[in-house]
Protein backbone atom coordinates (compact mmCIF):
# COMPACT_ATOMS: atom_id res chain seq x y z
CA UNK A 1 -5.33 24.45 1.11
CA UNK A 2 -3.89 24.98 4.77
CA UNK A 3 -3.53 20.89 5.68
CA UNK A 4 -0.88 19.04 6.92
CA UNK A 5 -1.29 15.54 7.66
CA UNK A 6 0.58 12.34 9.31
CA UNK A 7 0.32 9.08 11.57
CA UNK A 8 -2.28 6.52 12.04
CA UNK A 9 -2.91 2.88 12.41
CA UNK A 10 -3.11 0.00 9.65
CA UNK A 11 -7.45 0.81 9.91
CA UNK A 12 -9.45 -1.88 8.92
CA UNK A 13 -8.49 -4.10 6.38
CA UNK A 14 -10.58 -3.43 3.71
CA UNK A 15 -10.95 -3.84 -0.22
CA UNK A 16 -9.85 -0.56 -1.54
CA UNK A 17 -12.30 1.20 -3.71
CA UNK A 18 -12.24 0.55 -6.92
CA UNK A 19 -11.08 3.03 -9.96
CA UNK A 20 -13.22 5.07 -12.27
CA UNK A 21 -11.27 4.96 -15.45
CA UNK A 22 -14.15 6.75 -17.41
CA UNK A 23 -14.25 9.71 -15.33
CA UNK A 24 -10.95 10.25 -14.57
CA UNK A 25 -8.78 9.42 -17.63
CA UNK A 26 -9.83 13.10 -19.15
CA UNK A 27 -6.64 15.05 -18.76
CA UNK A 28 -3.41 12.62 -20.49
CA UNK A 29 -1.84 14.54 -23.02
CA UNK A 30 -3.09 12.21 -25.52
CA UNK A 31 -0.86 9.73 -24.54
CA UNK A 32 -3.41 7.06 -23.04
CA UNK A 33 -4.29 3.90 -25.18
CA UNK A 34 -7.77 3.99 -24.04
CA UNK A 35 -8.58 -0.41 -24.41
CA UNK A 36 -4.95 -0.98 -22.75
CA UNK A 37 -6.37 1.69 -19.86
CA UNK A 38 -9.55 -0.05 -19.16
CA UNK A 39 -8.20 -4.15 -19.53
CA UNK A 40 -5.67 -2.70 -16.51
CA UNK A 41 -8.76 -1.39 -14.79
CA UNK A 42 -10.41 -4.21 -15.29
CA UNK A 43 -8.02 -6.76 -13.31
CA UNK A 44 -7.09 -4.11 -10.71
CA UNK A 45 -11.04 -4.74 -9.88
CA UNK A 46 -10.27 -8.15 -8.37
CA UNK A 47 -9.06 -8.21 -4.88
CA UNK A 48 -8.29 -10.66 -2.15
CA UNK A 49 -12.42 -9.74 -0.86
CA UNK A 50 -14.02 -9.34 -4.23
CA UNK A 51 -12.27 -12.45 -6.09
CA UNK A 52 -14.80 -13.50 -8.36
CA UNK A 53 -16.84 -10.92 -10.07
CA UNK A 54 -19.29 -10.68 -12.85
CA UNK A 55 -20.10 -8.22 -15.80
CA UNK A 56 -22.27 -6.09 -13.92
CA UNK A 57 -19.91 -6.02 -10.75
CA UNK A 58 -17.25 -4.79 -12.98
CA UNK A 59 -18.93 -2.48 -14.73
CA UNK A 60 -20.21 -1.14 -11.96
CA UNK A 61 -16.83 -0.67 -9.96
CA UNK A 62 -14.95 0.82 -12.98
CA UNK A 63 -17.58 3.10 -14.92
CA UNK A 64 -16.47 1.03 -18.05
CA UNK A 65 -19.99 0.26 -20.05
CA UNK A 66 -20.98 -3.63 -20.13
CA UNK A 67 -20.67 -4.39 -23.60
CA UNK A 68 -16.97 -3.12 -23.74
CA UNK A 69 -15.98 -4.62 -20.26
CA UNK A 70 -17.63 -8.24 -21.78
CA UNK A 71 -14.92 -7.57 -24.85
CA UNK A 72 -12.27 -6.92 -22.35
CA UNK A 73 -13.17 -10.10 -20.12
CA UNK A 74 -13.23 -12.35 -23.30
CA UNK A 75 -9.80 -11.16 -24.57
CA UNK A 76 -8.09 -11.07 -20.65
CA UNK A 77 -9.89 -15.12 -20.62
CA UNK A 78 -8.58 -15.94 -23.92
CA UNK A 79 -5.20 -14.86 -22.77
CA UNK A 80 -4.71 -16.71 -19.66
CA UNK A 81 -5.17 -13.51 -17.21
CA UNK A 82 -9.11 -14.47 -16.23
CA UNK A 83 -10.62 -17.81 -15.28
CA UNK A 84 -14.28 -17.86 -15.94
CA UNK A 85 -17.06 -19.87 -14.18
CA UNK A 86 -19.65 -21.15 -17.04
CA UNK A 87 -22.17 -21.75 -13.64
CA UNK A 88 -21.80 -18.27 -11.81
CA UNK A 89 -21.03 -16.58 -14.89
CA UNK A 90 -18.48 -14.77 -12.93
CA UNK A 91 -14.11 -14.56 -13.70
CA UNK A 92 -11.05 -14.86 -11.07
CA UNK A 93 -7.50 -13.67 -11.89
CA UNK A 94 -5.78 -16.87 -13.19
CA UNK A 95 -2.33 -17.82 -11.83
CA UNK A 96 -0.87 -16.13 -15.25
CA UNK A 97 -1.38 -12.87 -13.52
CA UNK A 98 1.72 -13.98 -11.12
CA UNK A 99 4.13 -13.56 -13.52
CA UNK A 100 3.15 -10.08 -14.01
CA UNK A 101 3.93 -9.16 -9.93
CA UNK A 102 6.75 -11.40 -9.71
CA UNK A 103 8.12 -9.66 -12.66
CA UNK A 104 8.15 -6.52 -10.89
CA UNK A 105 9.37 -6.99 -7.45
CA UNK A 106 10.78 -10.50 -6.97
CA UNK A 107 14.36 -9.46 -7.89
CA UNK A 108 13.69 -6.34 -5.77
CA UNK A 109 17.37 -5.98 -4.07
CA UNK A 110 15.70 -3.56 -1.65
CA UNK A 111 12.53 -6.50 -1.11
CA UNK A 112 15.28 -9.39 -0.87
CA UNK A 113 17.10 -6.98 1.87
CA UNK A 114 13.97 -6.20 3.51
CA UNK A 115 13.00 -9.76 4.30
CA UNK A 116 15.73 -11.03 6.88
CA UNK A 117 15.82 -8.02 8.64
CA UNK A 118 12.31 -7.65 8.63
CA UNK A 119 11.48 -11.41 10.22
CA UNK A 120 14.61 -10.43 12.88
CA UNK A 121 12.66 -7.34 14.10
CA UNK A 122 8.94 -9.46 13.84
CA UNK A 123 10.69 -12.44 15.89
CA UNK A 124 12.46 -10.03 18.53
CA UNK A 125 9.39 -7.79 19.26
CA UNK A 126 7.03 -9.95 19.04
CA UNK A 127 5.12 -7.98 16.40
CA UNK A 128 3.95 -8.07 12.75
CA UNK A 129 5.61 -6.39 10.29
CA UNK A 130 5.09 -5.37 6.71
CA UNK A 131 6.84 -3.60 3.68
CA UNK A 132 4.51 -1.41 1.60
CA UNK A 133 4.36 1.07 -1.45
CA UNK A 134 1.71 3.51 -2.77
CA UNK A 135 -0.32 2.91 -6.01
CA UNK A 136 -2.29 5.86 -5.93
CA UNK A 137 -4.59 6.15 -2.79
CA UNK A 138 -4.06 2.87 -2.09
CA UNK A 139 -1.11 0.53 0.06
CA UNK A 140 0.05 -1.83 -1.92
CA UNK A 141 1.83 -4.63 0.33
CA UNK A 142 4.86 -5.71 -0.69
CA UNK A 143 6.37 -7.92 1.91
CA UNK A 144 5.18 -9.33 5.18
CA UNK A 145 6.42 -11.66 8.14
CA UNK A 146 5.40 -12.58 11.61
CA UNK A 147 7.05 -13.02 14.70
CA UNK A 148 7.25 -16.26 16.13
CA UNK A 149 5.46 -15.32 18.98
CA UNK A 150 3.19 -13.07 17.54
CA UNK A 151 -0.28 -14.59 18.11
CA UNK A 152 -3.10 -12.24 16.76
CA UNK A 153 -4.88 -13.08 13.81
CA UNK A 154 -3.43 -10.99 11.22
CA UNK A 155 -2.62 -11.78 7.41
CA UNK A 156 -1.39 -9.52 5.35
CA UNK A 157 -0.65 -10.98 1.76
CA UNK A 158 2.07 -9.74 -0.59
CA UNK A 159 -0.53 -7.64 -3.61
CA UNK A 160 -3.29 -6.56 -0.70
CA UNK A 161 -4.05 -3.26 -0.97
CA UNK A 162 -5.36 -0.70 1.61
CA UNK A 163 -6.07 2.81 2.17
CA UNK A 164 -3.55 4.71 2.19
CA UNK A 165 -4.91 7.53 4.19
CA UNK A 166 -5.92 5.77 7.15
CA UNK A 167 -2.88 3.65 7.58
CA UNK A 168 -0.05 4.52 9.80
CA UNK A 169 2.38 3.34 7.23
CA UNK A 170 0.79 6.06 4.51
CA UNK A 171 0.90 8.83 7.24
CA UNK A 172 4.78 7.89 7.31
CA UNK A 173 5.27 7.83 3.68
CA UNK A 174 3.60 11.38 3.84
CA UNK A 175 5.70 12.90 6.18
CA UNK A 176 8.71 12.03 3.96
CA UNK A 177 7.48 13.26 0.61
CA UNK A 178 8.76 16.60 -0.47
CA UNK A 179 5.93 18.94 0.05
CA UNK A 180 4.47 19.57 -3.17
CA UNK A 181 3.63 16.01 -3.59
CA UNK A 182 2.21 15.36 0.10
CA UNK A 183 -0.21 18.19 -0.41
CA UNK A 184 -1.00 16.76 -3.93
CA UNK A 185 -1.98 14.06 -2.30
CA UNK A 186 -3.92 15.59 0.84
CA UNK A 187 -6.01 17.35 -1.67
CA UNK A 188 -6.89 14.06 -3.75
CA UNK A 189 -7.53 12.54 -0.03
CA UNK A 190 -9.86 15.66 1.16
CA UNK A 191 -11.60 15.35 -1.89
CA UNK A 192 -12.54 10.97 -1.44
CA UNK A 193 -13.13 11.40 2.27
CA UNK A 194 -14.88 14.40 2.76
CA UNK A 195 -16.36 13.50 6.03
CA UNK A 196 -13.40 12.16 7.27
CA UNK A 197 -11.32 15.06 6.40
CA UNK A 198 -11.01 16.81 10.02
CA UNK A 199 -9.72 13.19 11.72
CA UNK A 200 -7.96 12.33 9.04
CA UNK A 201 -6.37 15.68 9.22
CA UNK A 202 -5.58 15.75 12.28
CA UNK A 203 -3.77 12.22 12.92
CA UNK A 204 -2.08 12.84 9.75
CA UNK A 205 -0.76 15.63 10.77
CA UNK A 206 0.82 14.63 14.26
CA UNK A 207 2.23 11.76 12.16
CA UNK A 208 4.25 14.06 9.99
CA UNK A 209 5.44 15.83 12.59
CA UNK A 210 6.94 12.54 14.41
CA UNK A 211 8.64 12.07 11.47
CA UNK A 212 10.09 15.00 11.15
CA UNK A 213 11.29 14.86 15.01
CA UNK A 214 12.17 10.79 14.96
CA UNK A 215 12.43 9.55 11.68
CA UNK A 216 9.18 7.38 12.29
CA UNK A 217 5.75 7.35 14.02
CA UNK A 218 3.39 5.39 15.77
CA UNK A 219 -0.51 5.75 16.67
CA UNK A 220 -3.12 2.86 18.31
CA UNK A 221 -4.78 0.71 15.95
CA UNK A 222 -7.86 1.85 14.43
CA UNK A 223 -9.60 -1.66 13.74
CA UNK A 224 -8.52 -3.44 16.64
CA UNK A 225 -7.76 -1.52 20.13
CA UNK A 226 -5.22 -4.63 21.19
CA UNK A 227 -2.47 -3.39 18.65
CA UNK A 228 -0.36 0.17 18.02
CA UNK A 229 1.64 0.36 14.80
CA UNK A 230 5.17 1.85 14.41
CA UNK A 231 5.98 3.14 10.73
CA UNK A 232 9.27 4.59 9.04
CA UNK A 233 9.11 6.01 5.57
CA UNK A 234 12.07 4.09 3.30
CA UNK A 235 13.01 6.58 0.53
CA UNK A 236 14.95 5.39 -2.85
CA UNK A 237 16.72 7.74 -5.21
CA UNK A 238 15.00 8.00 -8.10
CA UNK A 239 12.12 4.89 -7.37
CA UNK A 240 8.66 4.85 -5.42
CA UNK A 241 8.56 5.70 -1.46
CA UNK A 242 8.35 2.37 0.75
CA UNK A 243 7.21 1.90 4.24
CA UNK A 244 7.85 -0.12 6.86
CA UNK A 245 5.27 -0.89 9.80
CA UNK A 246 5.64 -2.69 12.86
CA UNK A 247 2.34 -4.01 14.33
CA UNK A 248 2.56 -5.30 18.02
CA UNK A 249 0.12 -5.89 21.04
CA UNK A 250 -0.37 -2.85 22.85
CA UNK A 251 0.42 -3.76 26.09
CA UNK A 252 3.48 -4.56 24.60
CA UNK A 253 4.32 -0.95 23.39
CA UNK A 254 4.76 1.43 25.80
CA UNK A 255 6.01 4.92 24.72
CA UNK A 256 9.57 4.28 26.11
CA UNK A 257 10.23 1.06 24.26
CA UNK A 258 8.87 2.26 20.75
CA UNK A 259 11.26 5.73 21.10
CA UNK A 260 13.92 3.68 22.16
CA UNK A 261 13.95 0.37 20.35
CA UNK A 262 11.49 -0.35 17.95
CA UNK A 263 11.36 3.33 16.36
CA UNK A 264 15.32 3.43 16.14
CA UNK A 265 15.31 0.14 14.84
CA UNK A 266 12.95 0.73 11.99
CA UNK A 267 14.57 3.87 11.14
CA UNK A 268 17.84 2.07 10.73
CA UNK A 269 16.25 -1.03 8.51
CA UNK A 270 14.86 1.71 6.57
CA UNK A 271 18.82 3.34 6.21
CA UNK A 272 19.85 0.07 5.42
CA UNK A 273 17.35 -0.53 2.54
CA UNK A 274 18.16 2.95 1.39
CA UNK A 275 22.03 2.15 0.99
CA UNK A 276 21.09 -1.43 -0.43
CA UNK A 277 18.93 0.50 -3.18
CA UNK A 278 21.76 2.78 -3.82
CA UNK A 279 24.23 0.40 -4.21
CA UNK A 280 22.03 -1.62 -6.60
CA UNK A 281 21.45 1.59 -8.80
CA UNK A 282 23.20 1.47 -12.43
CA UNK A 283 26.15 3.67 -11.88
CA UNK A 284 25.54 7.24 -13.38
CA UNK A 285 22.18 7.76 -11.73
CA UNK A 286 22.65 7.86 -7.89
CA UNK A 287 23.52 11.63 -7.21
C-alpha cells in the first residue's frame, strides 16, 4: 500500500460507529474471554448521541445475537453499570461506570499537567482546546477547556469519542507514529472509508508532512467553515500517543500567527507533558 496520510480538522462531531465484536474477534491467540469481550462491547455502544438504547439497538450495533446481549444487559443492570427504563424498555450507563474512567486517567500526571497549561493557551488565543488519545479508530477525549473569550458553541466532553481519521488531532498523532504502525492504521482506515479514501489521503498526508517540518499542523474545519484547528502529537515512553488541538475562529488564524505562536506553543505544551510523563515513570523503565 503506497499511502501516506496527515492533517485535518475536528469533522463533525459525530457518534463513532459502533464495534462488531462477532466479526472481528477471530484472530486472538486464544487469549479472549469471549462473555468479558462482548459485556465491554456492549457499554462501549452507549455514547453521548445514542444514550439510551434497547435490545435490538444493541444487537444491532455490535453483531452480538439478542438473546445473549439480553443476558449481558441483565448482569451489567444487576451490577450497577446499566440503568434500565421498565416504560421504554431501553438501558443508560449508570453513574457506576465513572469509577471505571476516573480510575484510569484522573491521577493522570500528564492529564493534571495538561490542564493549566491547556486553559492558559484557550484563554490567551481565544480558542478551544482539547487533549485526546486513540482507542482504535476512534478519538477518545480526554481533557477539554475554553477560552474565556471563546464564544462558538462547542462542547467537547471528557469520554466523547470521534473519528479518528477525519480529525486534525488523529492526522497529528499519525504523523508521529513510527511507520509501521501509521500504515497499520491507514490500511484499517482505507478499508472503513472506502469512498473517502482519496480525501482522506490526501489531507492526511499534507498533515504528516507538517509534522515532520513543524512539530504540529493545522487545516480549516471540516464541520464548520468559521474555525481552523492546530494539532501537536504528545508522545510518552512506553504509554498511548496523545494529542493536543487548538480550535479557534478563523479569522483569527492567519498562517503567520499559527507558525509563530500557536504552533510553537503547542509543540512546547506537548514537550512539557512529555518530560512530566517521564519524570512520573517508575525508575528503570524510561530509556
Amino acid at each position: 500500500m503506497n499511502t501516506v496520510i496527515a492533517a485535518g480538522g475536528v469533522t463533525q462531531l459525530k457518534a463513532a460507529e459502533p464495534s462488531h465484536p462477532v466479526k472481528k474477534t477471530g484472530n486472538n491467540g486464544g487469549r479472549l474471554i469471549a462473555p468479558v469481550a462482548r459485556g465491554l462491547y456492549v457499554l462501549e455502544s452507549f455514547t453521548a448521541e445514542h444514550q439510551w438504547l434497547g435490545n435490538g439497538d444493541i444487537a444491532l450495533s455490535t453483531g452480538i445475537p439478542r438473546a445473549s446481549v439480553s443476558r449481558i444487559l441483565q448482569s451489567l443492570t444487576s451490577l450497577g453499570y446499566l440503568q434500565h427504563d421498565p416504560c421504554s424498555r431501553k438501558y443508560a450507563l449508570a453513574p457506576r461506570v465513572l469509577s471505571l474512567g476516573y480510575a484510569a486517567i484522573a491521577q493522570s500526571e500528564v492529564r493534571l499537567a495538561a490542564r493549566a497549561l491547556m486553559q492558559t493557551l484557550a484563554d490567551d488565543a481565544d480558542a478551544y482546546l482539547t487533549l485526546g488519545i486513540r482507542d482504535r479508530l476512534d478519538l477518545f477525549v480526554l481533557e477539554a477547556c475554553r477560552g474565556r473569550r471563546f464564544d462558538m458553541a462547542i462542547d467537547f466532553r471528557a469520554g466523547e469519542r470521534f473519528p479518528f481519521s477525519s480529525s486534525v488531532s488523529g492526522w497529528a498523532m499519525l504523523g508521529a507514529l513510527p511507520e509501521l504502525e501509521r500504515f497499520y492504521l491507514l490500511e484499517n482506515i482505507q478499508r472503513k472509508h472506502p469512498r473517502e479514501w482519496s480525501r482522506l489521503r490526501r489531507r492526511m498526508g499534507e498533515a504528516i508532512a507538517q509534522i515532520a517540518d513543524n512539530g504540529f499542523c493545522s487545516a480549516p474545519c471540516e464541520w464548520e467553515s468559521e474555525l481552523h484547528i492546530v494539532a501537536a502529537p504528545v508522545l510518552l515512553e512506553g504509554s498511548a500517543p496523545l494529542a493536543l488541538a487548538c480550535i479557534c475562529r478563523a479569522r483569527r488564524m492567519s498562517k503567520a500567527r499559527i507558525d509563530r505562536e500557536i504552533g510553537p506553543r503547542m509543540v512546547s505544551i506537548a514537550m512539557h507533558l512529555q518530560n512530566v510523563h517521564a519524570t512520573s515513570m517508575p525508575s528503570g523503565i524510561v530509556g
